[in-house]
C-alpha atoms as a PDB file:
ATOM      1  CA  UNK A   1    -156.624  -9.081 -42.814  1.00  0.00           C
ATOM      2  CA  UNK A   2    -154.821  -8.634 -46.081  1.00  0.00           C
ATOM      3  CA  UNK A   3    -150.988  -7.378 -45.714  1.00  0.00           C
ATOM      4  CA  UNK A   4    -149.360  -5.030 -47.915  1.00  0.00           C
ATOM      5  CA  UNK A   5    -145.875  -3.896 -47.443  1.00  0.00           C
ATOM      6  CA  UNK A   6    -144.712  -0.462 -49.603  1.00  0.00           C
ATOM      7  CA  UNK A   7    -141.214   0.276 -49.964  1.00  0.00           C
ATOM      8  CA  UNK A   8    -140.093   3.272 -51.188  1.00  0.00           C
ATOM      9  CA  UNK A   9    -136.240   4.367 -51.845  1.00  0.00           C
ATOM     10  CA  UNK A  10    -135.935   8.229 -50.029  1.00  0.00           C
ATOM     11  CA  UNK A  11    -137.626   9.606 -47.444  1.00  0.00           C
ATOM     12  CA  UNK A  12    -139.109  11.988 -49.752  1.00  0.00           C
ATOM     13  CA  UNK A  13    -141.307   9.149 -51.429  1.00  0.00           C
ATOM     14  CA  UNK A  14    -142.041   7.693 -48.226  1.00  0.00           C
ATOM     15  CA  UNK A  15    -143.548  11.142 -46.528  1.00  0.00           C
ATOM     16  CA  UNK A  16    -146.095  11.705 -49.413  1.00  0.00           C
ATOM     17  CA  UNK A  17    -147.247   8.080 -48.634  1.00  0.00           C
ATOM     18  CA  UNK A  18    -147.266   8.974 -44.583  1.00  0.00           C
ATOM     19  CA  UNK A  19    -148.822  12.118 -45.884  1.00  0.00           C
ATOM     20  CA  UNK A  20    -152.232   9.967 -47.284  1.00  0.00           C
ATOM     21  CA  UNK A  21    -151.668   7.304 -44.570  1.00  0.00           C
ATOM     22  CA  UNK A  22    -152.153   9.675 -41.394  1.00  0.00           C
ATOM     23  CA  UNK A  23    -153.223   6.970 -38.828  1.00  0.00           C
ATOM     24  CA  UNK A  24    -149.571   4.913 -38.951  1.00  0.00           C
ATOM     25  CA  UNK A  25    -148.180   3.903 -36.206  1.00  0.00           C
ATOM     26  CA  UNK A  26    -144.210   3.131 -36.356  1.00  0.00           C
ATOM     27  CA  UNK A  27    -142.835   0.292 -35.206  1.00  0.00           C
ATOM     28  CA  UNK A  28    -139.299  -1.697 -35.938  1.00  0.00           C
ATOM     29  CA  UNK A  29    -138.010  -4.827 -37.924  1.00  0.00           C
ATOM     30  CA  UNK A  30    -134.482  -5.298 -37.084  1.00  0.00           C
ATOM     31  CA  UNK A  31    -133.994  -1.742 -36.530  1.00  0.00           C
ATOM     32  CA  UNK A  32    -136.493  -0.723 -39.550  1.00  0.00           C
ATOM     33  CA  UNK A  33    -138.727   1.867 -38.996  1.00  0.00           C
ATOM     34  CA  UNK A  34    -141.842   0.201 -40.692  1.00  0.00           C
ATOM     35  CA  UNK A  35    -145.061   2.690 -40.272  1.00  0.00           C
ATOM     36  CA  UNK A  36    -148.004   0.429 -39.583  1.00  0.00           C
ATOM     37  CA  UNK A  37    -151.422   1.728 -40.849  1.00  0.00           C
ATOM     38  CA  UNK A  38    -154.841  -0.491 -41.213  1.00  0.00           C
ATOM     39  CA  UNK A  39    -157.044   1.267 -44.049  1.00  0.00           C
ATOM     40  CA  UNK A  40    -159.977   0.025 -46.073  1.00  0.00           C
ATOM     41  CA  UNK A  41    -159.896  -3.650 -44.255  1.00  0.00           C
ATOM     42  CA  UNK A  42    -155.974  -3.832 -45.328  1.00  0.00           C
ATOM     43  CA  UNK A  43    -152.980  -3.205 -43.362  1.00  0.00           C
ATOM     44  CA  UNK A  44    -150.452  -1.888 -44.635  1.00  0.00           C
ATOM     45  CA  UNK A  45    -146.901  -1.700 -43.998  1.00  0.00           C
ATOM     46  CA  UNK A  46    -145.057   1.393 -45.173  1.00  0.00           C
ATOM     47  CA  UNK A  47    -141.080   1.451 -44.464  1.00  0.00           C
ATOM     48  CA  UNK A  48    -137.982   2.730 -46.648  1.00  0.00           C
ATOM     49  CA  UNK A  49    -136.014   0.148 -48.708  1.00  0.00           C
ATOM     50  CA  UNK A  50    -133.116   2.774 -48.919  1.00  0.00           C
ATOM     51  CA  UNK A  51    -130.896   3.823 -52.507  1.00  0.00           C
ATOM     52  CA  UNK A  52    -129.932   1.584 -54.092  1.00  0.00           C
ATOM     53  CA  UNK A  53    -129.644  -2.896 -54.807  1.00  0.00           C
ATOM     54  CA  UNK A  54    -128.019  -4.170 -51.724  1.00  0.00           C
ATOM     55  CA  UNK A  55    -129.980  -2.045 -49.114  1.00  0.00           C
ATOM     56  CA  UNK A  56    -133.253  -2.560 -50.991  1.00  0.00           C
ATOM     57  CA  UNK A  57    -132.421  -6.776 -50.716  1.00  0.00           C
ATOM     58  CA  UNK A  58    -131.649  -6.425 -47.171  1.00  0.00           C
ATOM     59  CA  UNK A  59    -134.670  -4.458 -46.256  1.00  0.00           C
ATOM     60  CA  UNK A  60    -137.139  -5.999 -48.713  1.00  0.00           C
ATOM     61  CA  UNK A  61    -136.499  -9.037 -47.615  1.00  0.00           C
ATOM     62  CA  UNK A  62    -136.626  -8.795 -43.728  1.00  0.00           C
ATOM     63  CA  UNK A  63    -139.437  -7.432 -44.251  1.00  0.00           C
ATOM     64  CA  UNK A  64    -140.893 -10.185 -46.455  1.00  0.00           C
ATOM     65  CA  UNK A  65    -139.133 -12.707 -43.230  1.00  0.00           C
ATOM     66  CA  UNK A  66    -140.730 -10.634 -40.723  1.00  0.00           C
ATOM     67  CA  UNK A  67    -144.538  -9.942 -41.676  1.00  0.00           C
ATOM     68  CA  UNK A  68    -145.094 -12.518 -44.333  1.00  0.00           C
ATOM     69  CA  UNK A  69    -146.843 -10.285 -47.052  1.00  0.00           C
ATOM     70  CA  UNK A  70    -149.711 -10.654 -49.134  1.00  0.00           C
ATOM     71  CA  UNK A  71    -148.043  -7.773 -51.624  1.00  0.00           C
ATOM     72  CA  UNK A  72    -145.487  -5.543 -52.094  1.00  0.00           C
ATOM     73  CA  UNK A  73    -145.026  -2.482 -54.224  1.00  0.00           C
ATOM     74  CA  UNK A  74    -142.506  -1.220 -54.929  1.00  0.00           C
ATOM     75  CA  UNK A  75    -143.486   2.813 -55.309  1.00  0.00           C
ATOM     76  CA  UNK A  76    -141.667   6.032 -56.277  1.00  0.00           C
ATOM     77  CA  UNK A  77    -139.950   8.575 -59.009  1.00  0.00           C
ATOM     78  CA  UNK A  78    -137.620   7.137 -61.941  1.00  0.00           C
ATOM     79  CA  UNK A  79    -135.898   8.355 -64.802  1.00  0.00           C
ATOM     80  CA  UNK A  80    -137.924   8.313 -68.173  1.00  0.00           C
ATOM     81  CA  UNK A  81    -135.954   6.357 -71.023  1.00  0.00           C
ATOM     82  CA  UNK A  82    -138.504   7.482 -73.906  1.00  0.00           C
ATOM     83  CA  UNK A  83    -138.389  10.966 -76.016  1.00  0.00           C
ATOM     84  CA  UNK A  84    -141.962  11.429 -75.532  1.00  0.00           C
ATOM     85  CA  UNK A  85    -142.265  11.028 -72.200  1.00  0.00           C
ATOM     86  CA  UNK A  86    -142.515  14.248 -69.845  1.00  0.00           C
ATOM     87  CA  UNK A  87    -141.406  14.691 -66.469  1.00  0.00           C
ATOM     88  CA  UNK A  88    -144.035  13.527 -64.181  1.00  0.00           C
ATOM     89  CA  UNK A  89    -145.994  11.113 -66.501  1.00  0.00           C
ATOM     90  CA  UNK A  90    -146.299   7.378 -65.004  1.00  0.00           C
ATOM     91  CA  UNK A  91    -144.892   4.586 -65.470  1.00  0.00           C
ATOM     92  CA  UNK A  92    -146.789   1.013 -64.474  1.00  0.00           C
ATOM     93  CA  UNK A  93    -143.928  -1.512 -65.412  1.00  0.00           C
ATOM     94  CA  UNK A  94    -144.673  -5.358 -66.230  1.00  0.00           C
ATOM     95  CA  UNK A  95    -141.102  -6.202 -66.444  1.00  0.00           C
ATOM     96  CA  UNK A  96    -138.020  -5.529 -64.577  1.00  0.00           C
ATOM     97  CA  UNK A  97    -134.516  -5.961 -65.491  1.00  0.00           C
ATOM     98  CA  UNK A  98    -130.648  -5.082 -64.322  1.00  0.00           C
ATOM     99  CA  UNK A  99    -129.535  -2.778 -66.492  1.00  0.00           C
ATOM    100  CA  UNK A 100    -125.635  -2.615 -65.204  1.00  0.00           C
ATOM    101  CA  UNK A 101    -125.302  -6.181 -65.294  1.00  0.00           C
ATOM    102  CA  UNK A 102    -122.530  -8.030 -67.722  1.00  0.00           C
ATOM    103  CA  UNK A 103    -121.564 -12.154 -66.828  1.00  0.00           C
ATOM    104  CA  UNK A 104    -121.635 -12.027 -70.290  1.00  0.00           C
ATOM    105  CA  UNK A 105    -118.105 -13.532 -70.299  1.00  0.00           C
ATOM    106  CA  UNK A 106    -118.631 -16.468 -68.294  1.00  0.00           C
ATOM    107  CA  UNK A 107    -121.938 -17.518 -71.169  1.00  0.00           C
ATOM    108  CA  UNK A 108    -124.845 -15.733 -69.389  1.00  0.00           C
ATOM    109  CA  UNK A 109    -127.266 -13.416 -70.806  1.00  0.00           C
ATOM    110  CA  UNK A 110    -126.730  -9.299 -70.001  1.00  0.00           C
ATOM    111  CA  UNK A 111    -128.799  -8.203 -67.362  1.00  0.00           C
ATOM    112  CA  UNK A 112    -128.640 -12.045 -65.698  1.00  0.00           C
ATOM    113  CA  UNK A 113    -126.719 -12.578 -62.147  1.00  0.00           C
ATOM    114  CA  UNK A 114    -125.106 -16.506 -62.817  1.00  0.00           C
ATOM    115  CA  UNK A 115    -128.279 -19.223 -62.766  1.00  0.00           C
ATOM    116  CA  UNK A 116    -131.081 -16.415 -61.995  1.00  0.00           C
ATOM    117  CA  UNK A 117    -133.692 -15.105 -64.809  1.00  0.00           C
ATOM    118  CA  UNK A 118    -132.336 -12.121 -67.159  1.00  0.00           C
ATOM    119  CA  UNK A 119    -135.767 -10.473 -66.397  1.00  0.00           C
ATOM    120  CA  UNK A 120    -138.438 -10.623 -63.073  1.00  0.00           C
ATOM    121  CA  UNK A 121    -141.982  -9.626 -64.280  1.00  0.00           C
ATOM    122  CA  UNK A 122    -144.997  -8.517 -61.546  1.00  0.00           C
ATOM    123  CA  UNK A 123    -148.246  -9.890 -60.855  1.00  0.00           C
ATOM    124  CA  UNK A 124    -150.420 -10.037 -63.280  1.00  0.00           C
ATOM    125  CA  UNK A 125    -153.599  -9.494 -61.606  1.00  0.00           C
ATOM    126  CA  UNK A 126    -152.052  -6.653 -59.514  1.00  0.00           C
ATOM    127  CA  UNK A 127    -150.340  -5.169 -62.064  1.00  0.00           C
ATOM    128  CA  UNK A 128    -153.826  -4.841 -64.024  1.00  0.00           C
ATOM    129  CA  UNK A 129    -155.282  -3.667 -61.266  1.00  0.00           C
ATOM    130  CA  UNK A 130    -153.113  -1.048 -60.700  1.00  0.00           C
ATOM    131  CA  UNK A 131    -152.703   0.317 -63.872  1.00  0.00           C
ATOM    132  CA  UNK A 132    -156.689   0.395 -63.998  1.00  0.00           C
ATOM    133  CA  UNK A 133    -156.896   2.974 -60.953  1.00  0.00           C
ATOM    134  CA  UNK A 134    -153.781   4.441 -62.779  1.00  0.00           C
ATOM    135  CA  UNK A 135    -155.821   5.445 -65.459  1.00  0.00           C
ATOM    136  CA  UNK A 136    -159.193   6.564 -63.378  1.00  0.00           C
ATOM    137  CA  UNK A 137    -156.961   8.617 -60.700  1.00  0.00           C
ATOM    138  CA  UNK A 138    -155.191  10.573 -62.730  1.00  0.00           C
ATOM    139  CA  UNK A 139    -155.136  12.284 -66.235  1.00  0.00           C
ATOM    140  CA  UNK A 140    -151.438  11.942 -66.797  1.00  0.00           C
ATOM    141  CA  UNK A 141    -149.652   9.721 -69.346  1.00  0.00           C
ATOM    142  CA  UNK A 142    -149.668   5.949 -68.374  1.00  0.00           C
ATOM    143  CA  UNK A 143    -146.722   4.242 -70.159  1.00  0.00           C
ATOM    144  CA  UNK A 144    -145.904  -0.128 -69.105  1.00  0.00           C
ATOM    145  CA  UNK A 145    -143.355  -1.569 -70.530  1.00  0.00           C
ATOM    146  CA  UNK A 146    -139.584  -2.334 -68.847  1.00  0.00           C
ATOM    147  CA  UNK A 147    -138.035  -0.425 -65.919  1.00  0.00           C
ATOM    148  CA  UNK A 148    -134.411  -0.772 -65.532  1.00  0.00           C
ATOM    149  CA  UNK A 149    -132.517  -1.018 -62.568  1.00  0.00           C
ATOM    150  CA  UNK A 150    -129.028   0.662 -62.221  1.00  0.00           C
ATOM    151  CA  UNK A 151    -126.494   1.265 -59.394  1.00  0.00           C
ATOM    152  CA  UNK A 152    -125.588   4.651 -61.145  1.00  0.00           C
ATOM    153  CA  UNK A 153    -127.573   7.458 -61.391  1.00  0.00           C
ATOM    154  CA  UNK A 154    -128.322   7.717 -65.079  1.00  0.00           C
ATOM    155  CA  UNK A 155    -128.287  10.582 -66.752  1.00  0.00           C
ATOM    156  CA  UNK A 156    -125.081  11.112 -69.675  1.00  0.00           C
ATOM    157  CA  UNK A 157    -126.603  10.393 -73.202  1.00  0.00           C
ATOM    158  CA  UNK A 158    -124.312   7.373 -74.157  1.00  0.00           C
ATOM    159  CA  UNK A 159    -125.855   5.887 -70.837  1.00  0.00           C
ATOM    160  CA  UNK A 160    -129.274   6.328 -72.527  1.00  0.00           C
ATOM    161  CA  UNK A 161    -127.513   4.743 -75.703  1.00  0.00           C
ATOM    162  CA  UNK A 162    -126.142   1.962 -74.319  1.00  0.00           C
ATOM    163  CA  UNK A 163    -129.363   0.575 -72.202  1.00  0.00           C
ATOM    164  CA  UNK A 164    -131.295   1.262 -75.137  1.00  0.00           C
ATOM    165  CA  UNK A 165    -129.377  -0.792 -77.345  1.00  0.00           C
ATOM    166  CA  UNK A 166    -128.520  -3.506 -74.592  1.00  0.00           C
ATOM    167  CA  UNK A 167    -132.407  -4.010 -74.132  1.00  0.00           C
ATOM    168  CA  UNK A 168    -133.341  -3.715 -77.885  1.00  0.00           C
ATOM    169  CA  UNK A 169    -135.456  -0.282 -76.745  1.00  0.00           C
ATOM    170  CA  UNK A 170    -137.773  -1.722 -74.111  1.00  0.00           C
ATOM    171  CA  UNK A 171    -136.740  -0.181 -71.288  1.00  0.00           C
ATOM    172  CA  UNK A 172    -138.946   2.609 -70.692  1.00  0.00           C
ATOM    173  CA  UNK A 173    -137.869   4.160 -67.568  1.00  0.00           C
ATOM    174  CA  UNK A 174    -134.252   3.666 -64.352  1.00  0.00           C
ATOM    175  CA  UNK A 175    -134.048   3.421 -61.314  1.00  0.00           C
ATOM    176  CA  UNK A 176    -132.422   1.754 -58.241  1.00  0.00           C
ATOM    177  CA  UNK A 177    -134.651  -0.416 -56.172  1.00  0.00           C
ATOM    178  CA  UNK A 178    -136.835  -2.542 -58.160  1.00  0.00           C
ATOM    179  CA  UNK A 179    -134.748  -5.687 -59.338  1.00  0.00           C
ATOM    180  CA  UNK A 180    -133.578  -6.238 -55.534  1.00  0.00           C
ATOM    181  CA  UNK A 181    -137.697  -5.982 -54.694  1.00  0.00           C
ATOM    182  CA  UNK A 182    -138.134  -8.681 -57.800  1.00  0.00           C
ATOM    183  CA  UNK A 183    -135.627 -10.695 -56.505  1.00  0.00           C
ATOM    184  CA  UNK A 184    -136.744 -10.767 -53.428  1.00  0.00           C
ATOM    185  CA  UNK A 185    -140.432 -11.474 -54.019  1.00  0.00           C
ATOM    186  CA  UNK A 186    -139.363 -14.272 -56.789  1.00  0.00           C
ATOM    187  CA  UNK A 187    -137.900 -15.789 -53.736  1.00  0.00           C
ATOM    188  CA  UNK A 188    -140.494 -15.388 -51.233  1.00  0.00           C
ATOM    189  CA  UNK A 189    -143.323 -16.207 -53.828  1.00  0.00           C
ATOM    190  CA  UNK A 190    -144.891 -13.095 -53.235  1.00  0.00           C
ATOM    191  CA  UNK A 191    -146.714 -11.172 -55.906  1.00  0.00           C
ATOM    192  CA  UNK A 192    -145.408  -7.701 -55.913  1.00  0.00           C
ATOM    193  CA  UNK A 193    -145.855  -4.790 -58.285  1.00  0.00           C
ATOM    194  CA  UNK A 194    -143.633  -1.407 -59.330  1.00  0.00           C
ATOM    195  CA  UNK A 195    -145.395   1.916 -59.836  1.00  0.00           C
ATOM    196  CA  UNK A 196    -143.262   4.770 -60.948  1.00  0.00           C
ATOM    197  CA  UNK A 197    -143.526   8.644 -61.950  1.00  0.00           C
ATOM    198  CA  UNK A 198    -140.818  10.196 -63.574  1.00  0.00           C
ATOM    199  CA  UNK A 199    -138.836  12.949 -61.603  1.00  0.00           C
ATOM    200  CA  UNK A 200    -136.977  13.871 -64.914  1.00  0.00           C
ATOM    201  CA  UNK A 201    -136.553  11.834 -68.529  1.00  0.00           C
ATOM    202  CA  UNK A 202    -132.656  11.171 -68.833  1.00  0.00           C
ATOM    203  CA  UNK A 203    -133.773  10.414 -72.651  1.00  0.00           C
ATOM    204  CA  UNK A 204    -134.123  14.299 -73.159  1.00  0.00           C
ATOM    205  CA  UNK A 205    -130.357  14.938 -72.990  1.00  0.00           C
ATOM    206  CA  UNK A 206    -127.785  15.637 -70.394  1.00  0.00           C
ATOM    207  CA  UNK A 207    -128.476  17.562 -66.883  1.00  0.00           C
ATOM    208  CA  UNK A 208    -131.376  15.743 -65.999  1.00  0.00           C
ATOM    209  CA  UNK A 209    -130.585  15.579 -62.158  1.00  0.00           C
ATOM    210  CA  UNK A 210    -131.233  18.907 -62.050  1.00  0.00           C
ATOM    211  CA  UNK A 211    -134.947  18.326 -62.989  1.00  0.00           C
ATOM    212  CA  UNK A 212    -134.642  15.154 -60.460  1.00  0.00           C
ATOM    213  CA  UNK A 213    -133.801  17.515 -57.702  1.00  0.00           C
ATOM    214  CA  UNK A 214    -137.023  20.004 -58.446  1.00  0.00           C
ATOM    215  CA  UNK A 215    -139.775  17.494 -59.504  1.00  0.00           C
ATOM    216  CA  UNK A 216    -138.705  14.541 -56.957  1.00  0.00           C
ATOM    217  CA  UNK A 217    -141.584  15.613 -54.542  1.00  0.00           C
ATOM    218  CA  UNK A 218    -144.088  16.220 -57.044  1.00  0.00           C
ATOM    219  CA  UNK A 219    -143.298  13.008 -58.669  1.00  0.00           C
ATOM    220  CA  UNK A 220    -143.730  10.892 -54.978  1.00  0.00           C
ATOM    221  CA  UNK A 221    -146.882  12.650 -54.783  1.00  0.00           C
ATOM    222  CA  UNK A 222    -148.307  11.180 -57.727  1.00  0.00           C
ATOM    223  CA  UNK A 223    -147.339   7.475 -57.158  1.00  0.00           C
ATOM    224  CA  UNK A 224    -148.381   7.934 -53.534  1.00  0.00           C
ATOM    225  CA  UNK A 225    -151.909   8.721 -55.325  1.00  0.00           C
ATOM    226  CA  UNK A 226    -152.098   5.514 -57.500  1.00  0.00           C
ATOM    227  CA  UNK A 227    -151.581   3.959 -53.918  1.00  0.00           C
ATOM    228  CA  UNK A 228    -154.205   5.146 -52.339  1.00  0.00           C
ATOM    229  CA  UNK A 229    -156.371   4.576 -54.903  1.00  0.00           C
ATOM    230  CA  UNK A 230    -155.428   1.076 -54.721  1.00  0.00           C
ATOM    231  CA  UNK A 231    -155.763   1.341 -50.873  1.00  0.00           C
ATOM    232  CA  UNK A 232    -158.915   2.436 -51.617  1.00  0.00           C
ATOM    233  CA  UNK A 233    -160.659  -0.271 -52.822  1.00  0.00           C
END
């Protein structure tokens, strides 16, 4: 049976996944809660990574240790990086990079940690796969592209500026999680994907954490749907 482990960062994101997957049965990996459900000939493994780089490594890769994957996805709400995005679109990323990250001094590239790749990118097939049911799902605004990941919370405008000119405009949408879950899979060699909908689009101007705060569940609903449609197949 085919194994797929989905991390999400909050609890909030992981509930509107429980919320789909109603049969799951929790168990532990090194004191993990990781909700177990079998669905469609799959089983999956649903668990929180936590906030942020370091607990997302940790967790991400016990879990990779532990249960030997087939996939992972990495699922949840980010912060859109575009002017025309709205709150809520989707964001199916192909790339990821670090977007706080500066050896630049010691001769390595921005966004590289010393001897790794400046930029992790997902699984092809799964990544066309999953922006496919993206598409058929839902009638929201798919965008690919680059999602950044930051240990701050982005949302002051010169923060916007400054990722935007560090990564030549690609970066689409921020968040916290995914680099640690490319790392992590790069190392493991297992093929992994990111789907994201945006709780609020930092790119729009200053306070968007209060739009975070009111369209977090809404957003965790809709990538919890894009899972289930994959689920579903």
């Amino acid at each position: 049976m085919k194994t797929i482990a989905v991390l999400t960062a909050m609890t909030e994101e992981l509930n509107a996944v429980l919320t789909l997957f109603n049969n799951a049965q929790e168990s532990k990996c090194c004191g993990i809660p990781v909700h177990i459900a079998e669905f469609n000939g799959k089983r999956f493994l649903l668990a929180l990574s936590g906030v942020g780089r370091t607990n997302t490594a940790i967790n991400a890769a016990l879990i990779a240790q532990e249960y030997k994957p087939d996939a992972m996805l990495n699922i949840g709400s980010a912060g859109g990086l575009k002017t025309e995005q709205k709150i809520l679109d989707v964001v199916i990323p192909k790339e990821i990079v670090g977007v706080d990250i500066d050896l630049t001094a010691l001769g390595f590239e921005y966004g590289a940690v010393m001897n790794e790749p400046a930029s992790y990118f997902v699984d092809e097939n799964l990544h066309q796969v999953i922006l496919k049911l993206s598409r058929e799902c839902t009638d929201i605004s798919i965008h690919e592209g680059t999602v950044g990941s930051s240990e701050a919370f982005i949302c002051k405008p010169e923060q916007v500026a400054e990722i935007g000119l560090r990564f030549k405009g690609r970066v689409v949408c921020v968040e916290m999680e995914a680099f640690s879950v490319a790392v992590v899979c790069n190392r493991f060699k297992i093929p992994f994907a990111i789907i994201r909908s945006l709780s609020d689009v930092p790119a729009h101007g200053s306070g968007n954490e209060l739009a975070f705060n009111e369209f977090l569940h809404s957003a965790s609903r809709n990538a919890a749907k894009i899972l289930y449609a994959y689920a579903s197949l």
